[in-house]
Protein backbone atom coordinates (compact mmCIF):
# COMPACT_ATOMS: atom_id res chain seq x y z
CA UNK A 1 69.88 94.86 102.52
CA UNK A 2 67.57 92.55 103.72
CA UNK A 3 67.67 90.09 101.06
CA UNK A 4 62.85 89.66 100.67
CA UNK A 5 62.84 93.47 101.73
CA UNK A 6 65.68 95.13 99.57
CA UNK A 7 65.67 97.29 102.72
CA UNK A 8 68.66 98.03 104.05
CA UNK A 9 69.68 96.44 107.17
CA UNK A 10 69.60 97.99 110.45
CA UNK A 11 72.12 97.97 113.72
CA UNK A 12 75.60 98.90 114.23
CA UNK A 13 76.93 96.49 111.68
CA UNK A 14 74.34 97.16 108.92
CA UNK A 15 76.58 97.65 106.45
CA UNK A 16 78.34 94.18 106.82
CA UNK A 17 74.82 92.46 106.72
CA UNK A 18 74.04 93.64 102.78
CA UNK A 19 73.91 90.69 100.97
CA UNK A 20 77.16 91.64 98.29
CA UNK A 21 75.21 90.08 95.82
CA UNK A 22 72.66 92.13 96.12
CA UNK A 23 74.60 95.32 95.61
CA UNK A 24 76.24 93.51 92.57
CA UNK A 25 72.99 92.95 90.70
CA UNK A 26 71.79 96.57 92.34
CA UNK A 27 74.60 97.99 90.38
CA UNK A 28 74.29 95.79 87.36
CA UNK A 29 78.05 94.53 87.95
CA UNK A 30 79.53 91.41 87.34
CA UNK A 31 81.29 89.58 90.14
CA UNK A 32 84.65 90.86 88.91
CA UNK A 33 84.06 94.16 88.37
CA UNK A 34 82.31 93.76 92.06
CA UNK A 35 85.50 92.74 93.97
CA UNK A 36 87.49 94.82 91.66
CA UNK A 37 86.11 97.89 92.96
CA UNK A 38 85.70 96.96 96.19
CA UNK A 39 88.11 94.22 98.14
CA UNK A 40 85.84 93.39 100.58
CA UNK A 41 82.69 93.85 102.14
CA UNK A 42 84.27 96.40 104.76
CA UNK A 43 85.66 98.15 101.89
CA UNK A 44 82.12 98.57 100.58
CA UNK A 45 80.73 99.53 103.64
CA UNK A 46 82.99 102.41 103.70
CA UNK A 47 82.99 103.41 100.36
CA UNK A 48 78.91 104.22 101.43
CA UNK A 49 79.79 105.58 104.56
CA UNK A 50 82.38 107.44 102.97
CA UNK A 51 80.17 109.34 100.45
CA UNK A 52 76.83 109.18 102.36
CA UNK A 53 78.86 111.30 105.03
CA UNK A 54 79.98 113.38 101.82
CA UNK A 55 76.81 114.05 100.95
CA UNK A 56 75.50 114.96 104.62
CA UNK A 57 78.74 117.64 104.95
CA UNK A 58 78.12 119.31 101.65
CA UNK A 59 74.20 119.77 102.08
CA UNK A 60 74.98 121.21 105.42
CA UNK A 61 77.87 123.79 103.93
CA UNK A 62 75.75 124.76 101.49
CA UNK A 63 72.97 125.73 104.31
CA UNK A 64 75.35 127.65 106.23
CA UNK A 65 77.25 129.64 103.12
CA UNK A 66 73.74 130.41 101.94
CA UNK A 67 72.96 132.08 104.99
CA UNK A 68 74.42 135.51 105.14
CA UNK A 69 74.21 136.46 109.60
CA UNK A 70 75.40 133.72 112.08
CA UNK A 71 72.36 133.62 113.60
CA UNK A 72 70.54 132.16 110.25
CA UNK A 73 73.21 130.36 109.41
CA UNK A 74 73.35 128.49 112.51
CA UNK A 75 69.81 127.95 112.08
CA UNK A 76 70.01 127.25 108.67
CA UNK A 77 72.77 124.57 109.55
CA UNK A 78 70.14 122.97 112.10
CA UNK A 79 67.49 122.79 109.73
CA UNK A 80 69.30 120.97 107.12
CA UNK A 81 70.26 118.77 109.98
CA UNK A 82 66.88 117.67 110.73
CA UNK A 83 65.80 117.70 107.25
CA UNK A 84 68.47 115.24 105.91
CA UNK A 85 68.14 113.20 108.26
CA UNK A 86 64.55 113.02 107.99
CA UNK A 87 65.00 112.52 103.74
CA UNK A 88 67.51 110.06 104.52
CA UNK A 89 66.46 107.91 107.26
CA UNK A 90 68.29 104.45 106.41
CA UNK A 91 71.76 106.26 105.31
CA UNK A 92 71.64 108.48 107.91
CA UNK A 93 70.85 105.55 110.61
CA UNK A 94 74.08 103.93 109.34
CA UNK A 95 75.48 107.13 109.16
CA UNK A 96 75.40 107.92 112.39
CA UNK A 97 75.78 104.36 113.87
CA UNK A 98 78.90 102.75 116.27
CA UNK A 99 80.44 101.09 112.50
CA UNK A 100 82.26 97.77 113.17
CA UNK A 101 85.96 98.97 113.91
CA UNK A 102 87.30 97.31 110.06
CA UNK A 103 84.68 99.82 108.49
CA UNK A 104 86.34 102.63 110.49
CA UNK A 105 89.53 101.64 109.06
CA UNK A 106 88.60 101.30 105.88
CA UNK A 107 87.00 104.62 105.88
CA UNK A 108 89.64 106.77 107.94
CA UNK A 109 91.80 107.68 105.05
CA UNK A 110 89.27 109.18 102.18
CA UNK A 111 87.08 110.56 105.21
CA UNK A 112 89.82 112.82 106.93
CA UNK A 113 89.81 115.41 103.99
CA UNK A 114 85.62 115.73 103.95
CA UNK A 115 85.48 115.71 107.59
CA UNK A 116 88.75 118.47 108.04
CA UNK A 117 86.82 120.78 105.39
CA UNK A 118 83.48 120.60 106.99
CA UNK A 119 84.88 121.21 110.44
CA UNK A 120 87.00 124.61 109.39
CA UNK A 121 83.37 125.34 107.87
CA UNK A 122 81.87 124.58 111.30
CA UNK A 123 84.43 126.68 112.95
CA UNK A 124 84.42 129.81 110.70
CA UNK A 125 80.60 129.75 111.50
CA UNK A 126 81.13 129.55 115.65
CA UNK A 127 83.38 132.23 115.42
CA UNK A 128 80.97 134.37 113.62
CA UNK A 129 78.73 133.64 115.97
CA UNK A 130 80.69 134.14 118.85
């Protein structure tokens, strides 16, 4: 976050640039609990990228279990695409940035379980649609 702004800071290392203090207080944690939770500021950046890509899968499986034919799903799966992104610009900008390679890391472990449950989803549906 930009520390005047409180807007979140943009490029391919965004998440390294928010001011940890800043989340602290954001949070209403003490410095402790702060670095408890969260070792480092890579650690933090994944623990958002972690659950912002969560988030992102789970609106999108939703769209496409909702939708009963391929063909709506698919579209349905677009829609909520575009409409995500456009309700969550700044997450979604870091979202889909290049992340430095020690928020990768960080991220790897806790994101291979969303991201291997969201792609069977994807894959059911392009075999439907096949």
């Amino acid at each position: 976050m930009n520390s005047r702004t409180s807007s979140p800071a943009k490029g391919p290392s965004a998440g390294l640039r928010v001011r940890t203090a800043s989340v602290r207080e954001a949070l209403g944690l003490s410095s402790g609990s702060m670095f408890h939770a969260y070792a480092s500021k890579p650690a933090l950046a994944a623990a958002v990228y972690v659950e912002g890509m969560a988030a992102y899968q789970r609106a999108a499986t939703i769209a496409i279990r909702r939708s009963g034919d391929p063909e709506r799903a698919l579209r349905a799966w677009i829609d909520t695409h575009l409409g995500w992104i456009e309700d969550h610009r700044e997450l979604a900008r870091y979202l889909f940035s290049t992340l430095p390679d020690e928020v990768t890391e960080a991220a790897a472990s806790a994101l291979a379980a969303h991201n291997a449950a969201y792609y069977a989803e994807l894959a059911a549906l392009f075999q439907r649609a096949a």
